[in-house]
Every structure is written in C-alpha cells, then in structure tokens.
PDB file of N, CA and C in Angstrom:
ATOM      1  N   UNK A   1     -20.716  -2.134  15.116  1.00  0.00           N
ATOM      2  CA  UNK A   1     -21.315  -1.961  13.821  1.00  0.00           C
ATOM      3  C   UNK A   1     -20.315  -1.251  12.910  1.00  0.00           C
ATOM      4  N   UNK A   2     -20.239  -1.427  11.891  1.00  0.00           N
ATOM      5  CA  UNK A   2     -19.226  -1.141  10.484  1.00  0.00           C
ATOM      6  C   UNK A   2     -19.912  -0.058   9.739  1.00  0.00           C
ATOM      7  N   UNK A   3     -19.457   1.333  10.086  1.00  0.00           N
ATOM      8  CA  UNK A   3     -20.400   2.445   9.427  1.00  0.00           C
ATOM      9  C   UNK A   3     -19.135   2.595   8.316  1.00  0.00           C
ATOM     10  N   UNK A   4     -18.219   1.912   7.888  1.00  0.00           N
ATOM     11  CA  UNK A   4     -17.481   2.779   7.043  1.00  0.00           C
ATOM     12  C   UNK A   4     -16.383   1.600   6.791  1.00  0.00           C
ATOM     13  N   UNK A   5     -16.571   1.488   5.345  1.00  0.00           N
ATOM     14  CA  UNK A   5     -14.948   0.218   5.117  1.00  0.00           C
ATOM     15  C   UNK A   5     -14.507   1.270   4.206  1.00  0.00           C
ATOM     16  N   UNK A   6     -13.289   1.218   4.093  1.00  0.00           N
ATOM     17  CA  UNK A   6     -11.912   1.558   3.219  1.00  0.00           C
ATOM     18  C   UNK A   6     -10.624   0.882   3.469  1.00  0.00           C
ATOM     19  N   UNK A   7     -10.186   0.394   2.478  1.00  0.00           N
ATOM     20  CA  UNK A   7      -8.766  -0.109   2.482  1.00  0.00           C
ATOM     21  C   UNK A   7      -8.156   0.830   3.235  1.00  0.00           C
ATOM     22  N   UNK A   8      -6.904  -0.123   3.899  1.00  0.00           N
ATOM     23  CA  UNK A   8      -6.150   1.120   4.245  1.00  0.00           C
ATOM     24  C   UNK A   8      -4.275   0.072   4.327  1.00  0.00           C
ATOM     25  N   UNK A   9      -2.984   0.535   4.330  1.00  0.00           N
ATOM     26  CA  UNK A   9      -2.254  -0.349   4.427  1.00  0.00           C
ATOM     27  C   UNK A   9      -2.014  -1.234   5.763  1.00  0.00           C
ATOM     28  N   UNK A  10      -1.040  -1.856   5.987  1.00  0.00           N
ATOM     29  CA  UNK A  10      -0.753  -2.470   6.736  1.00  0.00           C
ATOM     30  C   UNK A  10      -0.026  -0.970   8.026  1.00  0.00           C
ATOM     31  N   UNK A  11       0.890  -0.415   7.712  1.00  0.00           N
ATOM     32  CA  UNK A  11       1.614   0.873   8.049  1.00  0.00           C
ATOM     33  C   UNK A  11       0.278   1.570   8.893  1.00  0.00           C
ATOM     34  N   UNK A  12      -0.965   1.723   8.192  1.00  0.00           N
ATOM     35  CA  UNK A  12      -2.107   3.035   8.327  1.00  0.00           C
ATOM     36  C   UNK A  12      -3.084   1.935   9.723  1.00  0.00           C
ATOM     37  N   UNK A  13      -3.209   0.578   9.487  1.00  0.00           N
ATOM     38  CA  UNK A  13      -3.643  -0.416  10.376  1.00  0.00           C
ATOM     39  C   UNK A  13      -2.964   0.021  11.666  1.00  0.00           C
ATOM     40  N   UNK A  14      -2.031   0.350  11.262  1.00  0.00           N
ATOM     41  CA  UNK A  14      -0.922   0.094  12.882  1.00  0.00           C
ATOM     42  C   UNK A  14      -1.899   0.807  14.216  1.00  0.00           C
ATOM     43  N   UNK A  15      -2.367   2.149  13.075  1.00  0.00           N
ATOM     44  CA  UNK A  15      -2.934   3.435  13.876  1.00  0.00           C
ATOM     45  C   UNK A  15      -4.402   2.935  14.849  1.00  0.00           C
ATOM     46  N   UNK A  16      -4.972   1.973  14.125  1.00  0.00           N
ATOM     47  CA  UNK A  16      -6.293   1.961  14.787  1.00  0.00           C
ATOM     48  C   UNK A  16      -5.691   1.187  15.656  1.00  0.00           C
ATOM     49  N   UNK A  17      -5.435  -0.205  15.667  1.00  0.00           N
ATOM     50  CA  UNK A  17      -5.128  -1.366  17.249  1.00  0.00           C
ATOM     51  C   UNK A  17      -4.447  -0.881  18.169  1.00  0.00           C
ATOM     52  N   UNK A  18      -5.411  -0.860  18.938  1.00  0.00           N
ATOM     53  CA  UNK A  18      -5.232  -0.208  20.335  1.00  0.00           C
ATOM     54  C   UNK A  18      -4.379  -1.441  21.239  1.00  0.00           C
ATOM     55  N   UNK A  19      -2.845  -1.317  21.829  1.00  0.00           N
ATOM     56  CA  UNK A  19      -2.254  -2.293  22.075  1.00  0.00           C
ATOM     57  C   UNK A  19      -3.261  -2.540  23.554  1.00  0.00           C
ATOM     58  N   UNK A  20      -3.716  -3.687  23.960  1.00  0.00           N
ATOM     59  CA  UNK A  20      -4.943  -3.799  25.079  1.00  0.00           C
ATOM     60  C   UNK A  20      -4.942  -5.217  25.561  1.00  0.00           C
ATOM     61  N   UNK A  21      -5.203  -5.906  24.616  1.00  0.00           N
ATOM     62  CA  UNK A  21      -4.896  -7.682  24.674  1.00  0.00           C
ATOM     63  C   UNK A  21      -3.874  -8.583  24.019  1.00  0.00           C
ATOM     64  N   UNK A  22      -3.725  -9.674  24.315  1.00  0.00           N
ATOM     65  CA  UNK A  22      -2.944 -10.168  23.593  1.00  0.00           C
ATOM     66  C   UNK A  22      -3.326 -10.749  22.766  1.00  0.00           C
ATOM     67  N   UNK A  23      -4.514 -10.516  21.955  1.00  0.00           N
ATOM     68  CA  UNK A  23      -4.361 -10.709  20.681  1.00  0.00           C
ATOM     69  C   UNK A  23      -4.183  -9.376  19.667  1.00  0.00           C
ATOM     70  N   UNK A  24      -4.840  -8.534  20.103  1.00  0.00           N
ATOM     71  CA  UNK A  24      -3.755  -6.959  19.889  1.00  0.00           C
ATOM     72  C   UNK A  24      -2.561  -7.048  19.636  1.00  0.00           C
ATOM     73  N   UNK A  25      -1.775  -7.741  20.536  1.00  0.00           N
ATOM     74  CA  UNK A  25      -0.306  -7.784  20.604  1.00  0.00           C
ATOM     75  C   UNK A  25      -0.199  -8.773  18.993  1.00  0.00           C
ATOM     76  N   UNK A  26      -0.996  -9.918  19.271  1.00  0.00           N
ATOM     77  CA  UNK A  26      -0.521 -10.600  17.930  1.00  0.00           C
ATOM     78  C   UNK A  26      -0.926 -10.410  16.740  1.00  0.00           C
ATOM     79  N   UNK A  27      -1.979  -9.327  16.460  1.00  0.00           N
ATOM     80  CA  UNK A  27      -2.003  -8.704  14.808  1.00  0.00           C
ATOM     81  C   UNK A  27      -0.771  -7.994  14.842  1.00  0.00           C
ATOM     82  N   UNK A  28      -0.320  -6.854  16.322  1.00  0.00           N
ATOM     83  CA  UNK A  28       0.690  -6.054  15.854  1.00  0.00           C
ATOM     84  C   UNK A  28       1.816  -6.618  15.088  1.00  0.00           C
ATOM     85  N   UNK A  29       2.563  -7.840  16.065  1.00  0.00           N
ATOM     86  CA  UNK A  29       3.371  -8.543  16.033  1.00  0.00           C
ATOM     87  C   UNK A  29       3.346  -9.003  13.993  1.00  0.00           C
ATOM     88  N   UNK A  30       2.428  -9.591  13.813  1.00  0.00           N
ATOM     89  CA  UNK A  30       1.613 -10.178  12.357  1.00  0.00           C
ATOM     90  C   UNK A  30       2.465  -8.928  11.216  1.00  0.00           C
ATOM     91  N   UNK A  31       1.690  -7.589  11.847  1.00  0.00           N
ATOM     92  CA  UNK A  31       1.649  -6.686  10.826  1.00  0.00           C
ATOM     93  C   UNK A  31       3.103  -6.341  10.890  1.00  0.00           C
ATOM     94  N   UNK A  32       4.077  -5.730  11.705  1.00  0.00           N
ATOM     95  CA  UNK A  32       5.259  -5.290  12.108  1.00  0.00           C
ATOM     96  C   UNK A  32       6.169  -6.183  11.311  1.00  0.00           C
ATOM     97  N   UNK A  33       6.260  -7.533  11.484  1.00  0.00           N
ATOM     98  CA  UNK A  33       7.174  -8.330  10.559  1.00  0.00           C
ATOM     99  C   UNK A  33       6.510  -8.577   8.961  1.00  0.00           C
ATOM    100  N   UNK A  34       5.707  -7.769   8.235  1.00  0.00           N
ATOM    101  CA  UNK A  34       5.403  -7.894   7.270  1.00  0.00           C
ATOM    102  C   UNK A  34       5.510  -6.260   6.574  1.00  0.00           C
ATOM    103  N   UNK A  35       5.312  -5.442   7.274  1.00  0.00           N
ATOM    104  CA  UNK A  35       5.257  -4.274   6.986  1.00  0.00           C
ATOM    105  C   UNK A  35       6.733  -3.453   6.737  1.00  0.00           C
ATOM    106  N   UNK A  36       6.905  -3.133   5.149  1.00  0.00           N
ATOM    107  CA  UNK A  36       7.848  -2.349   4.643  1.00  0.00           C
ATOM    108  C   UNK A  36       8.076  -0.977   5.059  1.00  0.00           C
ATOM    109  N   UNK A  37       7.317  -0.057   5.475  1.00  0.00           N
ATOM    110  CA  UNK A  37       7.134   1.477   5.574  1.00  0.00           C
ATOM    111  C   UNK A  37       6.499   1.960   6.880  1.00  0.00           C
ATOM    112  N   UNK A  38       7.632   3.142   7.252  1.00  0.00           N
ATOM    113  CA  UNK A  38       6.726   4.004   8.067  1.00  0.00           C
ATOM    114  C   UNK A  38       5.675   4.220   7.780  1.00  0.00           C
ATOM    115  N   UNK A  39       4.718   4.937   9.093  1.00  0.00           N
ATOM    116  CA  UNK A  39       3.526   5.110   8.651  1.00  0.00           C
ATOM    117  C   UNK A  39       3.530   6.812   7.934  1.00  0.00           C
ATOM    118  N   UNK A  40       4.358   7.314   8.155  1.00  0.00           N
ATOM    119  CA  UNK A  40       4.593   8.609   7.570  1.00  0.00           C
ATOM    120  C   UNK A  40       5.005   8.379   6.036  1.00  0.00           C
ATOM    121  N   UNK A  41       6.235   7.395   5.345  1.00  0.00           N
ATOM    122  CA  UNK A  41       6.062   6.971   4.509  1.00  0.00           C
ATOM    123  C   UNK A  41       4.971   6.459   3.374  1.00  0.00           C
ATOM    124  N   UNK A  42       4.329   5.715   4.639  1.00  0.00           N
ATOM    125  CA  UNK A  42       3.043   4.772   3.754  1.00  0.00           C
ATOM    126  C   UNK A  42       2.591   6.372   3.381  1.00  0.00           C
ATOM    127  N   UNK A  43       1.895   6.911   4.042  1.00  0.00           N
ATOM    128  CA  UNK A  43       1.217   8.422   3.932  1.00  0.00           C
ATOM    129  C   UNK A  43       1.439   9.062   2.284  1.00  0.00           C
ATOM    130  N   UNK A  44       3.179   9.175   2.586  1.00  0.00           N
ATOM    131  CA  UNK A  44       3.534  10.073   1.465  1.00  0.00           C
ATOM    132  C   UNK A  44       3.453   8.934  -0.171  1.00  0.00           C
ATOM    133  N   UNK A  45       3.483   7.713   0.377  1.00  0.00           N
ATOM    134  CA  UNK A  45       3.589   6.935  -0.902  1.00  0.00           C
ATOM    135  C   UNK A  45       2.264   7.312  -1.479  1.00  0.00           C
ATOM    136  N   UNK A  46       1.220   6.689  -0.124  1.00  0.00           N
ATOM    137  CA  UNK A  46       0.344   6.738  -1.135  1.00  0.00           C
ATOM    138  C   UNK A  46      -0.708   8.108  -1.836  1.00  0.00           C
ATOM    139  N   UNK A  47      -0.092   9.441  -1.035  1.00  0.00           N
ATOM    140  CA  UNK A  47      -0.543  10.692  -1.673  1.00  0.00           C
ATOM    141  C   UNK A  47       0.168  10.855  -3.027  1.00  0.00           C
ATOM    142  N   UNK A  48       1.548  10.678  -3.051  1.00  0.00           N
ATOM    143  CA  UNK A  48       2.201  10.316  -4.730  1.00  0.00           C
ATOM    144  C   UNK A  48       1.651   9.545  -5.575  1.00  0.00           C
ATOM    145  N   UNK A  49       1.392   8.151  -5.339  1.00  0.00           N
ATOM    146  CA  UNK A  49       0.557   7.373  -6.365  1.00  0.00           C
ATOM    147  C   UNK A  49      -0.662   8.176  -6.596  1.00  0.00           C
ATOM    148  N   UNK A  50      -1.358   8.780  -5.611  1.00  0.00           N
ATOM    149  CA  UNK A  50      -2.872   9.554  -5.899  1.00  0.00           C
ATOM    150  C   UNK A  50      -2.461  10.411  -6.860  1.00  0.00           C
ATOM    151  N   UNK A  51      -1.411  11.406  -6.509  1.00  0.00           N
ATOM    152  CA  UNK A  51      -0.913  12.692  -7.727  1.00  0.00           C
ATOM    153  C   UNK A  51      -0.879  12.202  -8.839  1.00  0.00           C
ATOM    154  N   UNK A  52      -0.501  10.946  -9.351  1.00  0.00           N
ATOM    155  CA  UNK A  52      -0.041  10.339 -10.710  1.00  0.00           C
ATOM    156  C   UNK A  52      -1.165  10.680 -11.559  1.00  0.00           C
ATOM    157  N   UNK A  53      -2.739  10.387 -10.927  1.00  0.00           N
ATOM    158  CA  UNK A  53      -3.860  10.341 -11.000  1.00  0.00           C
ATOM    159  C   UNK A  53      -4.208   9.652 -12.133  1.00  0.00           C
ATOM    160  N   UNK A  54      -4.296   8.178 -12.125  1.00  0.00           N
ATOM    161  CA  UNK A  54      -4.004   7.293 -12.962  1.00  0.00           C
ATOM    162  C   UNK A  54      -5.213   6.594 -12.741  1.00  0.00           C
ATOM    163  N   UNK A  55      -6.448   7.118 -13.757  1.00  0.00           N
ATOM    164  CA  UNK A  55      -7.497   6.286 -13.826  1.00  0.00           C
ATOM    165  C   UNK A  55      -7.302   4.764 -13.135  1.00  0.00           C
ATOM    166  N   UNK A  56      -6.624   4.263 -13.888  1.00  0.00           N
ATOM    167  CA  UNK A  56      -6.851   2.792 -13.503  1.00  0.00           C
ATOM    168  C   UNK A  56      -6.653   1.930 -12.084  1.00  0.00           C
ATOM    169  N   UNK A  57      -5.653   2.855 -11.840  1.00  0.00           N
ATOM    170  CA  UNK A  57      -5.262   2.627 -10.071  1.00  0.00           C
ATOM    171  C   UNK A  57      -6.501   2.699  -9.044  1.00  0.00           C
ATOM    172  N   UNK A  58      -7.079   2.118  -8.833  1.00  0.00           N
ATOM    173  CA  UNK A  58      -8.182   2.118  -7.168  1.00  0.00           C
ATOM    174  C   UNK A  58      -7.421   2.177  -6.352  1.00  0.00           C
ATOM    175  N   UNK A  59      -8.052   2.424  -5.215  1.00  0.00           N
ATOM    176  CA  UNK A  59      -7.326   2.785  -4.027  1.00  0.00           C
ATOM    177  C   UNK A  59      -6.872   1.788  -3.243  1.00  0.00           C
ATOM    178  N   UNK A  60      -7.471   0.474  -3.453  1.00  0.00           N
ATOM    179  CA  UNK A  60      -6.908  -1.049  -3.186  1.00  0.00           C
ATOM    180  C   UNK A  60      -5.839  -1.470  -3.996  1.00  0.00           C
ATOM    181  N   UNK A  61      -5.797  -0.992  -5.259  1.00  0.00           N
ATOM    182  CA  UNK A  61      -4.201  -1.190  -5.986  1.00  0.00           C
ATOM    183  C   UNK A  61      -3.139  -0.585  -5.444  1.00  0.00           C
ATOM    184  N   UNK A  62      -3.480   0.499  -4.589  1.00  0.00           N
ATOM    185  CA  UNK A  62      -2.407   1.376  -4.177  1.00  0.00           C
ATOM    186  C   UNK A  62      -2.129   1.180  -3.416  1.00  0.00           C
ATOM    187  N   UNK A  63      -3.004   0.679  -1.736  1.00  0.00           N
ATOM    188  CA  UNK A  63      -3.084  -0.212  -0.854  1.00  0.00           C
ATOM    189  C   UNK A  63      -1.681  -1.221  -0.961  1.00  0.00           C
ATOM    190  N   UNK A  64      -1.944  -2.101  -2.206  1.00  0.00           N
ATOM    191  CA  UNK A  64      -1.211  -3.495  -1.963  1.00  0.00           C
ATOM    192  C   UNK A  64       0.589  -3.047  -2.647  1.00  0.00           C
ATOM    193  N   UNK A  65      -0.168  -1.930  -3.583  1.00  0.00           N
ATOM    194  CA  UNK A  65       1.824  -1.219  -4.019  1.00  0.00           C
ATOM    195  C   UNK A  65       2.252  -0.898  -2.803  1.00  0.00           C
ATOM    196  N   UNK A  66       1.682  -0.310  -1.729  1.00  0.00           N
ATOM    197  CA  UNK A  66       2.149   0.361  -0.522  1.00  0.00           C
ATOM    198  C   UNK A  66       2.705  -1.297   0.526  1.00  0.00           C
ATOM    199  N   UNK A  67       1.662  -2.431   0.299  1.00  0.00           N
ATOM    200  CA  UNK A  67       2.296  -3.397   1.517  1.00  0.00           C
ATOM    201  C   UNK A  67       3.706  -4.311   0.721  1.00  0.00           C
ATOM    202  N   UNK A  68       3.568  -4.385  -0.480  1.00  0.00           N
ATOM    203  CA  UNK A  68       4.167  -5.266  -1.301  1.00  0.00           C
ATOM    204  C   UNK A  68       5.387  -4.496  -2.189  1.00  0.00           C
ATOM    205  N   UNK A  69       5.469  -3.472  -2.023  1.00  0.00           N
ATOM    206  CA  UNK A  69       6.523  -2.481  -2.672  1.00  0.00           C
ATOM    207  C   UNK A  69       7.224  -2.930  -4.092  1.00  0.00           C
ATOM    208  N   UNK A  70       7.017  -3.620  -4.871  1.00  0.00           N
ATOM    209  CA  UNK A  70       6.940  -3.648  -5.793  1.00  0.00           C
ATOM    210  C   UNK A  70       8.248  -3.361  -6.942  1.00  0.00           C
ATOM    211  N   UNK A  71       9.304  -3.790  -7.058  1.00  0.00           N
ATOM    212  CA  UNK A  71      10.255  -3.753  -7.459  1.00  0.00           C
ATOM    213  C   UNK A  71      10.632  -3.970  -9.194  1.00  0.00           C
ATOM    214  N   UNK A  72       9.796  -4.819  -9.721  1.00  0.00           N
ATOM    215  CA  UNK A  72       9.556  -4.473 -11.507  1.00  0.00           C
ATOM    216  C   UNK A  72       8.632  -4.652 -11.872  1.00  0.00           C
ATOM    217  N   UNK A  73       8.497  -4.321 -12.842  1.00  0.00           N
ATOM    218  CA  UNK A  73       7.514  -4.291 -13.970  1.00  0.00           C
ATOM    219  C   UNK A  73       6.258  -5.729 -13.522  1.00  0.00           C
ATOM    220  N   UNK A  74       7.073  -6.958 -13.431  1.00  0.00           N
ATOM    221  CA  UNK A  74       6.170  -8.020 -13.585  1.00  0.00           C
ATOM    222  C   UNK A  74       5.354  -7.843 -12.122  1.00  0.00           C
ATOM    223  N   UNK A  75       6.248  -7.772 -11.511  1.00  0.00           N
ATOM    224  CA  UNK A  75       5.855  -7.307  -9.761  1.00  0.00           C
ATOM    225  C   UNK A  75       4.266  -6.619  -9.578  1.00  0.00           C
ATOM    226  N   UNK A  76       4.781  -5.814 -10.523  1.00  0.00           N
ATOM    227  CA  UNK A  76       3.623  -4.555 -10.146  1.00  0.00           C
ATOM    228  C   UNK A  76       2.359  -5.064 -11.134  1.00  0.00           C
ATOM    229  N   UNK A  77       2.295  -5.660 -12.194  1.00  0.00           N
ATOM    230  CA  UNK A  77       1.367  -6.251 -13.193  1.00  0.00           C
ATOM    231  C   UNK A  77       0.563  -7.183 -12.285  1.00  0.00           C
ATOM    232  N   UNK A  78       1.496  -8.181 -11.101  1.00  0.00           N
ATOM    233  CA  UNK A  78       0.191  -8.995 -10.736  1.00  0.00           C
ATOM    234  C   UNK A  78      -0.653  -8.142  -9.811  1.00  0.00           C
ATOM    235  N   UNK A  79      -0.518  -7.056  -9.513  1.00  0.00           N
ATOM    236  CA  UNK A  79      -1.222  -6.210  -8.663  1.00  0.00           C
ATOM    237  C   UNK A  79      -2.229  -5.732  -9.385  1.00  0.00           C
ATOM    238  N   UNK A  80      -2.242  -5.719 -10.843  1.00  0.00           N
ATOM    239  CA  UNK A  80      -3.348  -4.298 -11.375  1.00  0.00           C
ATOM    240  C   UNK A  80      -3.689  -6.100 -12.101  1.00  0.00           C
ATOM    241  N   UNK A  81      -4.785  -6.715 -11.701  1.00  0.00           N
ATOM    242  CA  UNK A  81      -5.128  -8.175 -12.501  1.00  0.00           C
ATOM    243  C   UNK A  81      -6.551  -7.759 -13.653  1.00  0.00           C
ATOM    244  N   UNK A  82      -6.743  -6.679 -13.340  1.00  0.00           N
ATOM    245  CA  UNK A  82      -7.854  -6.504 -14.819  1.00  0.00           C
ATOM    246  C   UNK A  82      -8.277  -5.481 -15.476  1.00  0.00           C
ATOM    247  N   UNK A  83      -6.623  -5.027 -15.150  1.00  0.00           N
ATOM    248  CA  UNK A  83      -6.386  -3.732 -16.364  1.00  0.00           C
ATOM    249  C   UNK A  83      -5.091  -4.037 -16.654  1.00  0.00           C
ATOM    250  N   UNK A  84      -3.996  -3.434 -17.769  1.00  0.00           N
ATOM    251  CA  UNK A  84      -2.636  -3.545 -18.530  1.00  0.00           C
ATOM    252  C   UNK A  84      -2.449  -2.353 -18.065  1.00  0.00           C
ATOM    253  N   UNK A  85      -1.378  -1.725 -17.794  1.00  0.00           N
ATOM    254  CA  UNK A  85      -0.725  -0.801 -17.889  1.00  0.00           C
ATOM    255  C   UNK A  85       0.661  -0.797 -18.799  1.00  0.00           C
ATOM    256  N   UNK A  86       0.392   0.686 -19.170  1.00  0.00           N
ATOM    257  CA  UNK A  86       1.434   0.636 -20.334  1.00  0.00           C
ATOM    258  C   UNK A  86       2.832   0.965 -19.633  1.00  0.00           C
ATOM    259  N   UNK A  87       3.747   1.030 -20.531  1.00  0.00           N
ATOM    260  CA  UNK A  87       5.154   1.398 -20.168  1.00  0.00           C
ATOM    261  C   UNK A  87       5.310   2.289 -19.435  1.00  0.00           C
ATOM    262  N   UNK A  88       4.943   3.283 -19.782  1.00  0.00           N
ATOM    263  CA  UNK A  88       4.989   4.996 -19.077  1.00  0.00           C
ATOM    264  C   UNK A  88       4.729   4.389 -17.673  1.00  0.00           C
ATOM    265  N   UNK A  89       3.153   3.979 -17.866  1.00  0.00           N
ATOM    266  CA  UNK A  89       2.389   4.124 -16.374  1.00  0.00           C
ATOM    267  C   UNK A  89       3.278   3.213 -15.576  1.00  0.00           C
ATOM    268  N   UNK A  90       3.663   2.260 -15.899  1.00  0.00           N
ATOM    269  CA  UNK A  90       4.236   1.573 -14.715  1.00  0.00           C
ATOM    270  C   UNK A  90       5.431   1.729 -14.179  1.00  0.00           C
ATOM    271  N   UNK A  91       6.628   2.585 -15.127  1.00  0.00           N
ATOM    272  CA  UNK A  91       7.681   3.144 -15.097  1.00  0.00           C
ATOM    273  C   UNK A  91       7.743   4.750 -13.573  1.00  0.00           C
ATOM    274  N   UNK A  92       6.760   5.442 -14.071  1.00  0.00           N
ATOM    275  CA  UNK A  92       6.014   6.275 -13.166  1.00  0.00           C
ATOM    276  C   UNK A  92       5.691   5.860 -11.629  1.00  0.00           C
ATOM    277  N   UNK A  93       5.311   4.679 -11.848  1.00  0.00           N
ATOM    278  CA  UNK A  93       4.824   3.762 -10.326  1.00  0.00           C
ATOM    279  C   UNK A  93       6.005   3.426  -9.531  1.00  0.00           C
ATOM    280  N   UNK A  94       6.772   2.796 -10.713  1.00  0.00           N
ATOM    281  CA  UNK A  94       7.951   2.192 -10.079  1.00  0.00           C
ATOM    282  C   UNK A  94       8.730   3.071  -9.182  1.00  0.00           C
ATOM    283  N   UNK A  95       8.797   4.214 -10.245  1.00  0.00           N
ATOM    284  CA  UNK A  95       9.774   5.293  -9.977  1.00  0.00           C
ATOM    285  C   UNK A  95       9.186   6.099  -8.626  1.00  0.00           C
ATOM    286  N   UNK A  96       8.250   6.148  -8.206  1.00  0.00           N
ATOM    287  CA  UNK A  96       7.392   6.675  -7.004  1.00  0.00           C
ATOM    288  C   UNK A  96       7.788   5.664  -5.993  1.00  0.00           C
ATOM    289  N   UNK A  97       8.026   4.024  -6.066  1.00  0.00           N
ATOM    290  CA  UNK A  97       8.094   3.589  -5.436  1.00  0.00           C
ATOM    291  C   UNK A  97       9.768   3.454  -4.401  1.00  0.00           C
ATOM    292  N   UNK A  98      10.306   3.614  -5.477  1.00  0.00           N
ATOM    293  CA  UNK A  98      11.638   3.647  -5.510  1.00  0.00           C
ATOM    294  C   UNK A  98      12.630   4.592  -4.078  1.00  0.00           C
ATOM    295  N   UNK A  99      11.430   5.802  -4.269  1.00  0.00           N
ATOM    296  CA  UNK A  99      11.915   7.199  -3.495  1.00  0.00           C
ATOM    297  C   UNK A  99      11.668   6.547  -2.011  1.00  0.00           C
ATOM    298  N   UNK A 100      11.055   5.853  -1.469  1.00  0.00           N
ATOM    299  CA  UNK A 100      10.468   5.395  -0.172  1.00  0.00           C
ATOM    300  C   UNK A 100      11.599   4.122   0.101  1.00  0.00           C
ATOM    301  N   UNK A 101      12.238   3.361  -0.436  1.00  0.00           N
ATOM    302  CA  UNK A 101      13.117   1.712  -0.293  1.00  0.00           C
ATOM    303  C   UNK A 101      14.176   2.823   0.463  1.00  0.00           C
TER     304      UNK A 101
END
C-alpha cells in the first residue's frame, strides 16, 4: 500500500531498491546509465535550488533540474512548462547548477 508519494531524483531512487532480484538489478542498471550525480550531490543540489526559494519552482521542477542538469537557458525553460521565468531566476538556477558538473 502507498501511504506517501513524493518525487524524488533518479540519484535519491538509488537509496530505496533493495539490490534482491534481477529486476532490481535492471532498474539499477536503467537508473545508473542515466543518472548525472552523486547521491550526496543530488542532496546538496537540490537543498540549493530550495534556498533560492523561488515560488515558482515545485519540487518536481527541481526533481527533473537534478536528473536532466540543465545547461542553458532554453534547457531549463522546457522544464518550468507553465510558468516563464525571468532572467535573474534562471541565471541563479543555472549558476546552482553549474557548481555540481
């Protein structure tokens, strides 16, 4: 039973699958060749994006900056699909993102 959903990244996933079966083995496998960041990384990225404290960001926007790392401006726009962010804000994002590559 599902007492509790929250996004979480690909990095923070790693933590729950318990390596046990082999299909265990093949989300790991899945996630490992897709996944940019330690999980200590993912951590600190996404407590920085939280500090920004940027109304518009949900915690699923921050989620997909954390799997997809996000390299310009246009990059990061298809992520936020029904809000704009202005110059500042996304300059700020970038620049958070930057410290972790």
């Amino acid at each position: 039973m599902i007492k509790n959903s929250e996004p979480v990244s690909m990095s923070e996933a790693l933590e729950f699958i318990k390596e046990g079966g082999e299909k265990d083995l093949e989300i790991i496998g899945f996630i490992k060749k897709f996944n940019k960041l330690t999980i200590k990384d993912a951590k600190a990225l996404k407590q920085e994006l939280e500090i920004l404290a940027n109304i518009k960001m949900k915690t699923e926007y921050i989620i997909k900056i954390i799997d997809t790392l996000p390299e310009t401006p246009e990059e990061l726009n298809k992520i936020f699909i029904d809000v704009s962010l202005d110059e500042d804000e996304t300059r700020k994002i970038l620049d958070s993102i930057k410290k972790f590559k």
